[in-house]
Protein backbone atom coordinates (compact mmCIF):
# COMPACT_ATOMS: atom_id res chain seq x y z
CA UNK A 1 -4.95 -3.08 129.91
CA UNK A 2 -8.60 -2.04 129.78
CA UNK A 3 -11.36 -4.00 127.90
CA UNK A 4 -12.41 -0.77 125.93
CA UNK A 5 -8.90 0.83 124.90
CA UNK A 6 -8.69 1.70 120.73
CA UNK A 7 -7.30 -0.64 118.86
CA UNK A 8 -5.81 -0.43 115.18
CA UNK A 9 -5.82 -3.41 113.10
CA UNK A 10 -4.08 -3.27 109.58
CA UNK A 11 -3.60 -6.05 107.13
CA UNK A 12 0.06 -5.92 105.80
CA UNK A 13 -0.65 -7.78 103.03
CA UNK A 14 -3.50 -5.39 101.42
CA UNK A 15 -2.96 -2.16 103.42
CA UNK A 16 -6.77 -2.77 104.89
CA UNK A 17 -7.06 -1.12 108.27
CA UNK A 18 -9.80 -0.35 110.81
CA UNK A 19 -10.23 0.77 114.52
CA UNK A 20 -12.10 -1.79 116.88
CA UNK A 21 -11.64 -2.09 120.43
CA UNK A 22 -9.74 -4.88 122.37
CA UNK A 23 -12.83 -6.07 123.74
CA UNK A 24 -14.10 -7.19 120.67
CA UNK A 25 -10.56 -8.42 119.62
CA UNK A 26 -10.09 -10.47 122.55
CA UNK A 27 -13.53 -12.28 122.31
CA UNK A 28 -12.20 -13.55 118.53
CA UNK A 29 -10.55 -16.08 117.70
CA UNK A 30 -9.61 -15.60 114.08
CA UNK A 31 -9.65 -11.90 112.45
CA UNK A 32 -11.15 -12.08 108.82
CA UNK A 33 -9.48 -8.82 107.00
CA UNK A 34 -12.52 -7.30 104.77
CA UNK A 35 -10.32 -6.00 102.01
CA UNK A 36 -8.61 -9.40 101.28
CA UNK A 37 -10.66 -11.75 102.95
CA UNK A 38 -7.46 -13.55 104.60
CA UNK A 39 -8.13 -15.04 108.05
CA UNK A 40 -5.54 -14.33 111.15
CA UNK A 41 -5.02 -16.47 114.17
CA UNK A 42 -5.33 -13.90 116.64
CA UNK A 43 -2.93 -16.40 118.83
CA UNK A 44 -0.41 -16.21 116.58
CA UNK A 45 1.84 -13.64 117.84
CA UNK A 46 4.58 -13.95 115.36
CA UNK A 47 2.04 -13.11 111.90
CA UNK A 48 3.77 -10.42 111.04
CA UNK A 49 1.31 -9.78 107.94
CA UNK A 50 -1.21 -8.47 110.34
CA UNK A 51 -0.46 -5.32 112.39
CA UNK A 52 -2.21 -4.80 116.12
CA UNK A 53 -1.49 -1.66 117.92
CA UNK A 54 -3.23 -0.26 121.25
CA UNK A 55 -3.91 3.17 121.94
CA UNK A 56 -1.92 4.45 125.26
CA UNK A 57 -5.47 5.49 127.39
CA UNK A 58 -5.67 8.33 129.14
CA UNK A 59 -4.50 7.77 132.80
CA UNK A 60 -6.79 10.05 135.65
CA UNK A 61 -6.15 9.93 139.10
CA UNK A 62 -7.87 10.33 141.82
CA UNK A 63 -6.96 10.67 145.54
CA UNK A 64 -8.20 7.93 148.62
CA UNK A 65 -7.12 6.99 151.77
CA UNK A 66 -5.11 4.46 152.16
CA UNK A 67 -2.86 2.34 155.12
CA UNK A 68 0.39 0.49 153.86
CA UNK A 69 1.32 -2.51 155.73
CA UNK A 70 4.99 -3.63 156.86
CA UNK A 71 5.03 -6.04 153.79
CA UNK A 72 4.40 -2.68 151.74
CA UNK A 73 0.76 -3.66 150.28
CA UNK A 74 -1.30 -0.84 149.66
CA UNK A 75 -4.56 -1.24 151.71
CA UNK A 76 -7.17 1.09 150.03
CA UNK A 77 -10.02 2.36 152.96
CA UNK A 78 -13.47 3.03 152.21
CA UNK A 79 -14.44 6.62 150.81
CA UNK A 80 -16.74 7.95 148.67
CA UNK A 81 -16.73 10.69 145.98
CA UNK A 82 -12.42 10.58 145.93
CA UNK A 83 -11.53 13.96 144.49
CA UNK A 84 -9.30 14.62 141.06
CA UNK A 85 -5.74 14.98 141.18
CA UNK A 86 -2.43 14.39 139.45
CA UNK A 87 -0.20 11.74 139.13
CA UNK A 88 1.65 12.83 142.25
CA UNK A 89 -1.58 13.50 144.50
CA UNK A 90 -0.29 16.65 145.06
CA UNK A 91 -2.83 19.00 142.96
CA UNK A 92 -6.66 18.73 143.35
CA UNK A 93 -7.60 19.67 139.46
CA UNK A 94 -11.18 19.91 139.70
CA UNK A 95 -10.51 22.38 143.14
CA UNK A 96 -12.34 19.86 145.54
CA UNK A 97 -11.63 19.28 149.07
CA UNK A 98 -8.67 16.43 150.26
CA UNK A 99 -10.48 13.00 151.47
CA UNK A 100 -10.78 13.67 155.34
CA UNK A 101 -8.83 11.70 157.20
CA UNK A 102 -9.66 10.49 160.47
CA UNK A 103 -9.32 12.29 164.21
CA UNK A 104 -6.75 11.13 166.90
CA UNK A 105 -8.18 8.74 168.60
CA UNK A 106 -9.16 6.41 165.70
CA UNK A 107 -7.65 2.81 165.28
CA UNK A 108 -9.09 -0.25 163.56
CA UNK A 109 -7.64 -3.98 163.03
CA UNK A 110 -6.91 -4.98 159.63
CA UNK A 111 -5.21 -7.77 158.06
CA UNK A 112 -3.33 -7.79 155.49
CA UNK A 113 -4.27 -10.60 152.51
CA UNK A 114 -0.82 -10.62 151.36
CA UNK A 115 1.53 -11.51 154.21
CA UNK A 116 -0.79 -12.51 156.70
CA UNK A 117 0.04 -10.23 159.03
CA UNK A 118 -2.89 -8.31 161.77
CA UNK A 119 -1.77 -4.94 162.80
CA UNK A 120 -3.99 -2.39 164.65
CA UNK A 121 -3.48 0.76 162.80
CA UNK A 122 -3.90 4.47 163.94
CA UNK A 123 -5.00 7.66 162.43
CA UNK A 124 -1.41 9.15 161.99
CA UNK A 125 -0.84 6.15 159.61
CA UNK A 126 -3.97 7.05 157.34
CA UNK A 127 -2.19 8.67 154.48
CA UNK A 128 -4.06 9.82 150.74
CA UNK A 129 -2.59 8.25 147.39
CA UNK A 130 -4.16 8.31 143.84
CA UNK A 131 -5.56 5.86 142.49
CA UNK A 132 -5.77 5.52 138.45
CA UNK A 133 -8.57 5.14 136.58
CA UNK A 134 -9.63 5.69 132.72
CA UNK A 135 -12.45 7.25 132.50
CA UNK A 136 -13.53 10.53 134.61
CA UNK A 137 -16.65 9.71 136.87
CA UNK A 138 -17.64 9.00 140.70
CA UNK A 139 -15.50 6.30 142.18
CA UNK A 140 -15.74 5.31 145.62
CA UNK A 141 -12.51 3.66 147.57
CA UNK A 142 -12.61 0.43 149.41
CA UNK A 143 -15.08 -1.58 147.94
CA UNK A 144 -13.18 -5.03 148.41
CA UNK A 145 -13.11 -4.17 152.59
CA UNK A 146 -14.97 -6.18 154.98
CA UNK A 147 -15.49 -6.43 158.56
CA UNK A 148 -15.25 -9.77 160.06
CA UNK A 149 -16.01 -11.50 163.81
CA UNK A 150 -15.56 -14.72 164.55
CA UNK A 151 -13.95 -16.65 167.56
CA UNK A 152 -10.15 -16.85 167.86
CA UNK A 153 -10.33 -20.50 167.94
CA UNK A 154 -9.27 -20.99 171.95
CA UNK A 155 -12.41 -22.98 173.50
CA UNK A 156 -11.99 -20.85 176.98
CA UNK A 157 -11.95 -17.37 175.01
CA UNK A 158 -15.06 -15.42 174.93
CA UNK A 159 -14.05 -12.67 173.52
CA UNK A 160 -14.56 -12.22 169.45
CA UNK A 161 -11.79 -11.45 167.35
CA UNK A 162 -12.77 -8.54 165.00
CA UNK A 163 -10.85 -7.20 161.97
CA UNK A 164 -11.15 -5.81 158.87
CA UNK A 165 -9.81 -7.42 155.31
CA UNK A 166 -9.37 -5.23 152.23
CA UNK A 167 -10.43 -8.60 150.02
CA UNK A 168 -10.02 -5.84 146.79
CA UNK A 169 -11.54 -8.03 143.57
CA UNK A 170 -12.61 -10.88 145.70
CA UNK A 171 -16.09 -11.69 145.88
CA UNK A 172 -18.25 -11.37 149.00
CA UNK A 173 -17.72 -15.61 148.86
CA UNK A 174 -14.40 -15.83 148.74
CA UNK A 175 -13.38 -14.07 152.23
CA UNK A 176 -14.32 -16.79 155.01
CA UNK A 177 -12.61 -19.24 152.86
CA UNK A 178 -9.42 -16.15 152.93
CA UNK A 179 -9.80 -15.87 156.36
CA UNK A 180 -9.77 -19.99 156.99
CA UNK A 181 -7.10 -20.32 154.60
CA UNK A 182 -4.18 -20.66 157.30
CA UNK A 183 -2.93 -17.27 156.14
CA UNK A 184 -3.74 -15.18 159.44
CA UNK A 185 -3.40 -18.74 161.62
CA UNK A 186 -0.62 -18.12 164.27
CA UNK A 187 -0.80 -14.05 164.59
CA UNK A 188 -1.86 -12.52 167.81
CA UNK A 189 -5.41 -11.18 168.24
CA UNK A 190 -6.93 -8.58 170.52
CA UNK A 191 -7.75 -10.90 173.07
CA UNK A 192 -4.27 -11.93 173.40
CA UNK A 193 -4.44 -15.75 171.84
CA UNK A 194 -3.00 -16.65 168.55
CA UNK A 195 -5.42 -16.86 165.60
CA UNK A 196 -6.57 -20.67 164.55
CA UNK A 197 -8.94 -21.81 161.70
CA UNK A 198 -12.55 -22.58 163.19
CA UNK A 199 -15.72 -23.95 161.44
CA UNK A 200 -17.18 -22.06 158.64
CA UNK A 201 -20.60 -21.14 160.48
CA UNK A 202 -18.51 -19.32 163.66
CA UNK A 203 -17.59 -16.27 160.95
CA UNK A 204 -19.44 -13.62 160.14
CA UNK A 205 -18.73 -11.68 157.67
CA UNK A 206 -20.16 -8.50 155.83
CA UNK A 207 -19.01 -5.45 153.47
CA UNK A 208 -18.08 -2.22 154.80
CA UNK A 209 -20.59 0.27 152.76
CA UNK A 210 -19.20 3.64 154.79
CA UNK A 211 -16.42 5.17 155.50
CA UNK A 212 -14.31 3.81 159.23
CA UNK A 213 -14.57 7.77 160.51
């Protein structure tokens, strides 16, 4: 649930109510009512003299490109400016154009951070899903993906192994230690040889600022 979603507070015991934010409610520790003066636990779950109840926010959706790997994880692809649409992504309510999706011939490595698995993925397997958000503004797609290179780990192999990771709320920090994590070790790369963990320094590592079309 959001930060910022209404909140109503009431005090059973003197009818004393206000609207705050959770926010604010979560960054307390005790709630002092101001028509009584009686202090809460906020912890306390089971207090039923003090009443907490969230406002349901307003969903929005908005429609992005995405790939979907065997294991069923949603892998969300970098796009800017993703149009408004319902629920359903089947409408476009502000009347903008569909995300483009890319031509026939494009492909592109990625693996997935939830099963471990590499798969090279083609343009017919691009589909667009919404995404929700809460408040109406300019969202971009894909900000957690990043492109990585770094040897497969067999001495006689020359040849880089090159992928891309959708590392979603991961920091920019936290992907060579993904990547050397033993997750990916043991699939099949490009080159042909099976992946193995190599030295920090041999990966390199940066954020995918554009769309892969």
């Amino acid at each position: 649930m959001a930060a910022d979603v209404p909140t109503h507070v009431k005090c059973v015991a003197c009818g004393h109510e206000i609207t705050t934010t959770k926010a604010y409610l979560d960054a307390q520790e005790v709630y002092v009512c101001a028509g009584c003066g009686r202090s809460f636990n906020l912890d306390d779950d089971e207090d039923d003299d003090l009443e907490v109840e969230y406002e349901d926010p307003e969903i929005l959706w908005y429609l992005a490109p995405m790939l979907t790997c065997h294991c069923g994880k949603m892998i969300e692809l970098p796009y800017s400016d993703l149009p408004l649409t319902d629920q359903e992504g089947v409408t476009l309510v502000g009347g903008e154009d569909p995300p483009e999706l890319p031509s026939e011939e494009w492909s592109a490595v990625f693996g997935c951070t939830q099963c471990g698995r590499i798969s090279t993925y083609v343009a017919s397997q691009v589909k667009t899903h919404p995404i929700p958000k809460l408040t109406e503004g300019i969202y971009q797609s894909g900000k957690g993906v990043y492109h990585a290179e770094f040897p497969c780990g067999d001495k006689r192999c020359i040849v880089p192994a090159l992928m891309y990771v959708d590392a979603g709320v991961r920091s920019a920090s936290e992907v060579v230690p993904l990547l050397r994590s033993g997750l990916f070790d043991g699939k099949q790369l490009s080159c042909g040889h099976q992946m193995k963990t190599v030295p920090e320094p041999f990966y390199r590592v940066v954020p995918v600022l554009r769309r892969l079309w």
